[in-house]
N, C-alpha and C. Protein backbone atom coordinates (compact mmCIF):
# COMPACT_ATOMS: atom_id res chain seq x y z
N UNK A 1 95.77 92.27 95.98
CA UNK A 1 96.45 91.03 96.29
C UNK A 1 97.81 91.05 95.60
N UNK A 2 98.61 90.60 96.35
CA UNK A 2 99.80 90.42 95.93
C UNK A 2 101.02 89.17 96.46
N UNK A 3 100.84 88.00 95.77
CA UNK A 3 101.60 86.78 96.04
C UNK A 3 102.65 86.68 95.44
N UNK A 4 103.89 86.65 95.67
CA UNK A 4 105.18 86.03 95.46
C UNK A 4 105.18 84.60 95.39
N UNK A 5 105.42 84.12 93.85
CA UNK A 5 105.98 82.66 94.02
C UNK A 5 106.64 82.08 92.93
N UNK A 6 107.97 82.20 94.05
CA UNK A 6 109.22 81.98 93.25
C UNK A 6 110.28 83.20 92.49
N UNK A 7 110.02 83.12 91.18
CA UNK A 7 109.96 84.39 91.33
C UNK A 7 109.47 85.17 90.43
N UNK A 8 108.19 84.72 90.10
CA UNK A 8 107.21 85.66 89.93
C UNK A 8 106.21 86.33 90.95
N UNK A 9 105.37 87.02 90.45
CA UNK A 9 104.27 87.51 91.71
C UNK A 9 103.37 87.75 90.49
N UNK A 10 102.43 87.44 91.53
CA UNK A 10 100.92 87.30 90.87
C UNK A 10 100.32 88.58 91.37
N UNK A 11 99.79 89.41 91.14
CA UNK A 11 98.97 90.66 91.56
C UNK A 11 97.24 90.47 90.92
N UNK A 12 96.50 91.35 91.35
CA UNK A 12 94.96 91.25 90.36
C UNK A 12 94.83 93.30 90.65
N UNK A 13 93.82 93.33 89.53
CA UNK A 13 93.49 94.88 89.91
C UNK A 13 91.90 94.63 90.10
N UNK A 14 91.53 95.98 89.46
CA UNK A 14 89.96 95.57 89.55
C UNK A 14 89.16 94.22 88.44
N UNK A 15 89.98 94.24 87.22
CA UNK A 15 89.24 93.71 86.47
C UNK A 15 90.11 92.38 85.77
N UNK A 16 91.66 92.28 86.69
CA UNK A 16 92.30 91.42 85.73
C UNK A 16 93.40 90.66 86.59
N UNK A 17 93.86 89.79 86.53
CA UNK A 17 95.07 89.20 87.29
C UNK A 17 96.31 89.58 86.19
N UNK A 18 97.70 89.84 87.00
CA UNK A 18 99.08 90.00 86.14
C UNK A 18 99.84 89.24 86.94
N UNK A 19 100.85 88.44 86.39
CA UNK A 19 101.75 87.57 86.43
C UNK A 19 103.34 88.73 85.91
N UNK A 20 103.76 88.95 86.73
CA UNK A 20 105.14 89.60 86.57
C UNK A 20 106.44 89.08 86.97
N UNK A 21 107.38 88.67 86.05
CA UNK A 21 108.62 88.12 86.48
C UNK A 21 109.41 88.90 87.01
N UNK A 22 110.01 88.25 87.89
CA UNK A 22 111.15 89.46 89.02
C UNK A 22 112.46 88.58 88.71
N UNK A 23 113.43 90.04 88.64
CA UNK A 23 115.12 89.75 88.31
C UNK A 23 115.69 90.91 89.23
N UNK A 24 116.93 90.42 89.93
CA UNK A 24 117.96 91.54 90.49
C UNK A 24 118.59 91.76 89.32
N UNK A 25 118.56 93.32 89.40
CA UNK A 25 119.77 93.88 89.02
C UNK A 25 121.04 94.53 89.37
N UNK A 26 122.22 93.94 88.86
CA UNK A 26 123.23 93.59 89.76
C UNK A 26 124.44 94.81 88.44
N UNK A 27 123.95 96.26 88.77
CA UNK A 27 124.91 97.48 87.87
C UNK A 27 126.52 97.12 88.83
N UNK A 28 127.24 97.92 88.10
CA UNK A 28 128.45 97.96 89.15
C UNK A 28 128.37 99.28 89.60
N UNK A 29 127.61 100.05 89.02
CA UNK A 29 127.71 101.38 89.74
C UNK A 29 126.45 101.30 90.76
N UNK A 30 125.86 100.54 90.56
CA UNK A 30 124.71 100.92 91.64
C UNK A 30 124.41 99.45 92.46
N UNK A 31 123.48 99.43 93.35
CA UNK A 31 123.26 98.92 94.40
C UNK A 31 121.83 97.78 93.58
N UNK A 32 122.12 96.37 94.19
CA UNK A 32 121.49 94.74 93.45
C UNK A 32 119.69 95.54 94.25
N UNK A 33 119.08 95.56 93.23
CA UNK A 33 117.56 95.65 93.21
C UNK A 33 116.57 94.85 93.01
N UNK A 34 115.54 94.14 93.25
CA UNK A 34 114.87 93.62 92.73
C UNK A 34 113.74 94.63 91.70
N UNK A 35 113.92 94.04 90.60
CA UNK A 35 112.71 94.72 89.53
C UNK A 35 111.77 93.85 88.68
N UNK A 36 110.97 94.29 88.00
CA UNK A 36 109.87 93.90 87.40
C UNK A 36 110.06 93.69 86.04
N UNK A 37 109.53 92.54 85.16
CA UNK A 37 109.89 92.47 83.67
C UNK A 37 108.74 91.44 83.03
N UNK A 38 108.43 91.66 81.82
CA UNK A 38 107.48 90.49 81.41
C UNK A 38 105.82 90.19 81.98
N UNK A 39 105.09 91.27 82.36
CA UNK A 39 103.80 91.42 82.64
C UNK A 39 102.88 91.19 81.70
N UNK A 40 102.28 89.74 82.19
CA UNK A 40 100.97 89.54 81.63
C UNK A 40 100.17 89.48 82.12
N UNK A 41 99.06 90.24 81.34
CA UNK A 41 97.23 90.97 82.19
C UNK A 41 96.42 89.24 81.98
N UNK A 42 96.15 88.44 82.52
CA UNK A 42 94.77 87.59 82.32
C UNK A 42 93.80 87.74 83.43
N UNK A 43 92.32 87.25 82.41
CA UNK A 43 90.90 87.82 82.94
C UNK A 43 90.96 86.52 83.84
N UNK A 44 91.55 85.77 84.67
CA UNK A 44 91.32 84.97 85.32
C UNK A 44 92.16 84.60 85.86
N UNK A 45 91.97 83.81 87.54
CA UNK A 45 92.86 83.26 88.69
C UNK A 45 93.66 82.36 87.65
N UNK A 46 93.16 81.17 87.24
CA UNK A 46 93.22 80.01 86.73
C UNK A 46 94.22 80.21 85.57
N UNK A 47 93.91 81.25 84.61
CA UNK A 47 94.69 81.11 84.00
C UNK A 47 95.71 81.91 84.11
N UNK A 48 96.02 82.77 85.68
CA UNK A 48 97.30 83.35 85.84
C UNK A 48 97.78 82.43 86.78
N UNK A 49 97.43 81.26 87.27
CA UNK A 49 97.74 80.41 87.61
C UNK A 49 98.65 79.22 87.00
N UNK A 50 97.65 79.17 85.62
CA UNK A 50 98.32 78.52 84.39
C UNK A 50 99.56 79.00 83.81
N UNK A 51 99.32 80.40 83.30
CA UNK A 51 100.30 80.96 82.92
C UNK A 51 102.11 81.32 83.83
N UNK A 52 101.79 80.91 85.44
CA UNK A 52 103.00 80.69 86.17
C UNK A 52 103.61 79.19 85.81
N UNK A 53 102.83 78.69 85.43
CA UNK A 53 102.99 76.94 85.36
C UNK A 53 103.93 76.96 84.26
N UNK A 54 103.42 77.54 83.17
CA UNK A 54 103.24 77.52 81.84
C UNK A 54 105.28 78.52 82.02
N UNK A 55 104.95 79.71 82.71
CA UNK A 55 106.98 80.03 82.68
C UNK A 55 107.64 79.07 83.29
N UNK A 56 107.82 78.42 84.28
CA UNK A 56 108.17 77.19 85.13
C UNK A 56 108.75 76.58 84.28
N UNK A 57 108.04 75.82 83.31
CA UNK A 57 108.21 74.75 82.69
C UNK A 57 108.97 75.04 81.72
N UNK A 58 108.82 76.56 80.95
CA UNK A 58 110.05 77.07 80.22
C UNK A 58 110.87 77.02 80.70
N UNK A 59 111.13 77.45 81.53
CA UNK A 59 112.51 78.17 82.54
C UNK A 59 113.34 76.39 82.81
N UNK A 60 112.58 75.28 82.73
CA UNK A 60 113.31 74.06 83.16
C UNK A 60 114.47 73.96 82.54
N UNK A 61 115.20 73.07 83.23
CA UNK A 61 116.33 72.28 82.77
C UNK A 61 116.27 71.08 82.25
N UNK A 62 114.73 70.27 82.43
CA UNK A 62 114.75 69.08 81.85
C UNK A 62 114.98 68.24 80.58
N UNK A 63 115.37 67.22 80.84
CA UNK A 63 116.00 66.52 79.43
C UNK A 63 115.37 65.49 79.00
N UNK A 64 114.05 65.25 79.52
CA UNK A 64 113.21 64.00 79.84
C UNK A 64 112.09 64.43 80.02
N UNK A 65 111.21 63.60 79.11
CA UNK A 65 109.95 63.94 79.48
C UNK A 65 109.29 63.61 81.16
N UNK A 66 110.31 63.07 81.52
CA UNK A 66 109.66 62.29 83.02
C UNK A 66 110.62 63.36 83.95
N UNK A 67 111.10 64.11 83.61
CA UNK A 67 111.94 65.13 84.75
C UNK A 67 111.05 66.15 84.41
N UNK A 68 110.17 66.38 83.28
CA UNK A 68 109.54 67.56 83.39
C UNK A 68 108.37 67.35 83.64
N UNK A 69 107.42 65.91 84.05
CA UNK A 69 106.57 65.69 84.49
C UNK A 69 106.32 66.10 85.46
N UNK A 70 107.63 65.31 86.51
CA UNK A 70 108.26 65.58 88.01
C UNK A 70 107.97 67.22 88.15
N UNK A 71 108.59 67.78 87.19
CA UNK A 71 108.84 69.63 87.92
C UNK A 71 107.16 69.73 87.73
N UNK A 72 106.71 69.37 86.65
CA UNK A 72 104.95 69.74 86.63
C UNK A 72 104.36 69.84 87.92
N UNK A 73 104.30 68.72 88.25
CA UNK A 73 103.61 67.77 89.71
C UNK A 73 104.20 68.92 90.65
N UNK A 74 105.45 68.88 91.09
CA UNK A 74 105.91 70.03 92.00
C UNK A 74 105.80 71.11 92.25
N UNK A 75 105.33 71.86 90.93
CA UNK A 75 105.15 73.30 90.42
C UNK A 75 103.82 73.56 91.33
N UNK A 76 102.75 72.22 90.39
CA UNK A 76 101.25 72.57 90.93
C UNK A 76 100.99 71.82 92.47
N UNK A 77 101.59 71.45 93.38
CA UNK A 77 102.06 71.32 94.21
C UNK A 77 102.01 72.02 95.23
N UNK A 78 103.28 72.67 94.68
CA UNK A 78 103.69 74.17 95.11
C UNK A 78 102.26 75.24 95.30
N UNK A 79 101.96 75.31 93.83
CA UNK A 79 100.67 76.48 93.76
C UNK A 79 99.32 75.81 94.88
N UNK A 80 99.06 74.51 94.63
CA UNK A 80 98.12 74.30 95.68
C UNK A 80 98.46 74.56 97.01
N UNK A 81 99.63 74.08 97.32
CA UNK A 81 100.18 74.64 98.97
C UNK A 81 99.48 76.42 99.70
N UNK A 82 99.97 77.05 97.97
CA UNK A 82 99.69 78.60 97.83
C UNK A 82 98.50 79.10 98.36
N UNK A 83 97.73 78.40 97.38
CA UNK A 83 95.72 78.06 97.81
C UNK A 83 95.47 77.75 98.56
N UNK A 84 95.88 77.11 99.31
CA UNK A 84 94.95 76.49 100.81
C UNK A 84 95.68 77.18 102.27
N UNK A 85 96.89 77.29 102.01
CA UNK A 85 97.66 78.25 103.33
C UNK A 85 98.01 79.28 103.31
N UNK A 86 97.17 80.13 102.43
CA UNK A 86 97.59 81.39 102.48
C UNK A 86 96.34 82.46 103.36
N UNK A 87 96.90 83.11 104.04
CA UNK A 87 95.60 83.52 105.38
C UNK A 87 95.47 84.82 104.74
């Protein structure tokens, strides 16, 4: 399995889910790539579920506890959308 969201991607192997953050890299000698950085192994959906939530909310801009409520709600939102329409 392998889900993109946002811009992380969630992968699982046999025994573990990883959460990997994706960045272009933008050399001047070479050509804008997407690559891989920041891989974490958890023994569970839920908590590589959590743990996307959990960068999100770092990554905010909020200045308010009620703007980062808002991105909360949206985030998991978002991830439920993930869960139920993904074929």
């Amino acid at each position: 399995m392998r889900i993109k969201i946002g811009k992380y991607v969630l992968t699982s192997g046999a025994k573990d889910f990883q959460v990997t953050e994706l960045y272009i890299s933008e050399g001047e000698r070479t050509k804008a790539e997407e690559l891989e950085k920041d891989t974490t192994y958890l023994d569970s959906l839920e908590g590589a579920l959590n743990n996307i939530l959990k960068r999100k909310l770092l990554d905010s801009d909020a200045t308010t506890l009620a703007q980062l409520l808002k991105e909360l709600q949206e985030h998991r939102a978002e991830l439920r959308y993930l869960l139920w329409n993904v074929a």
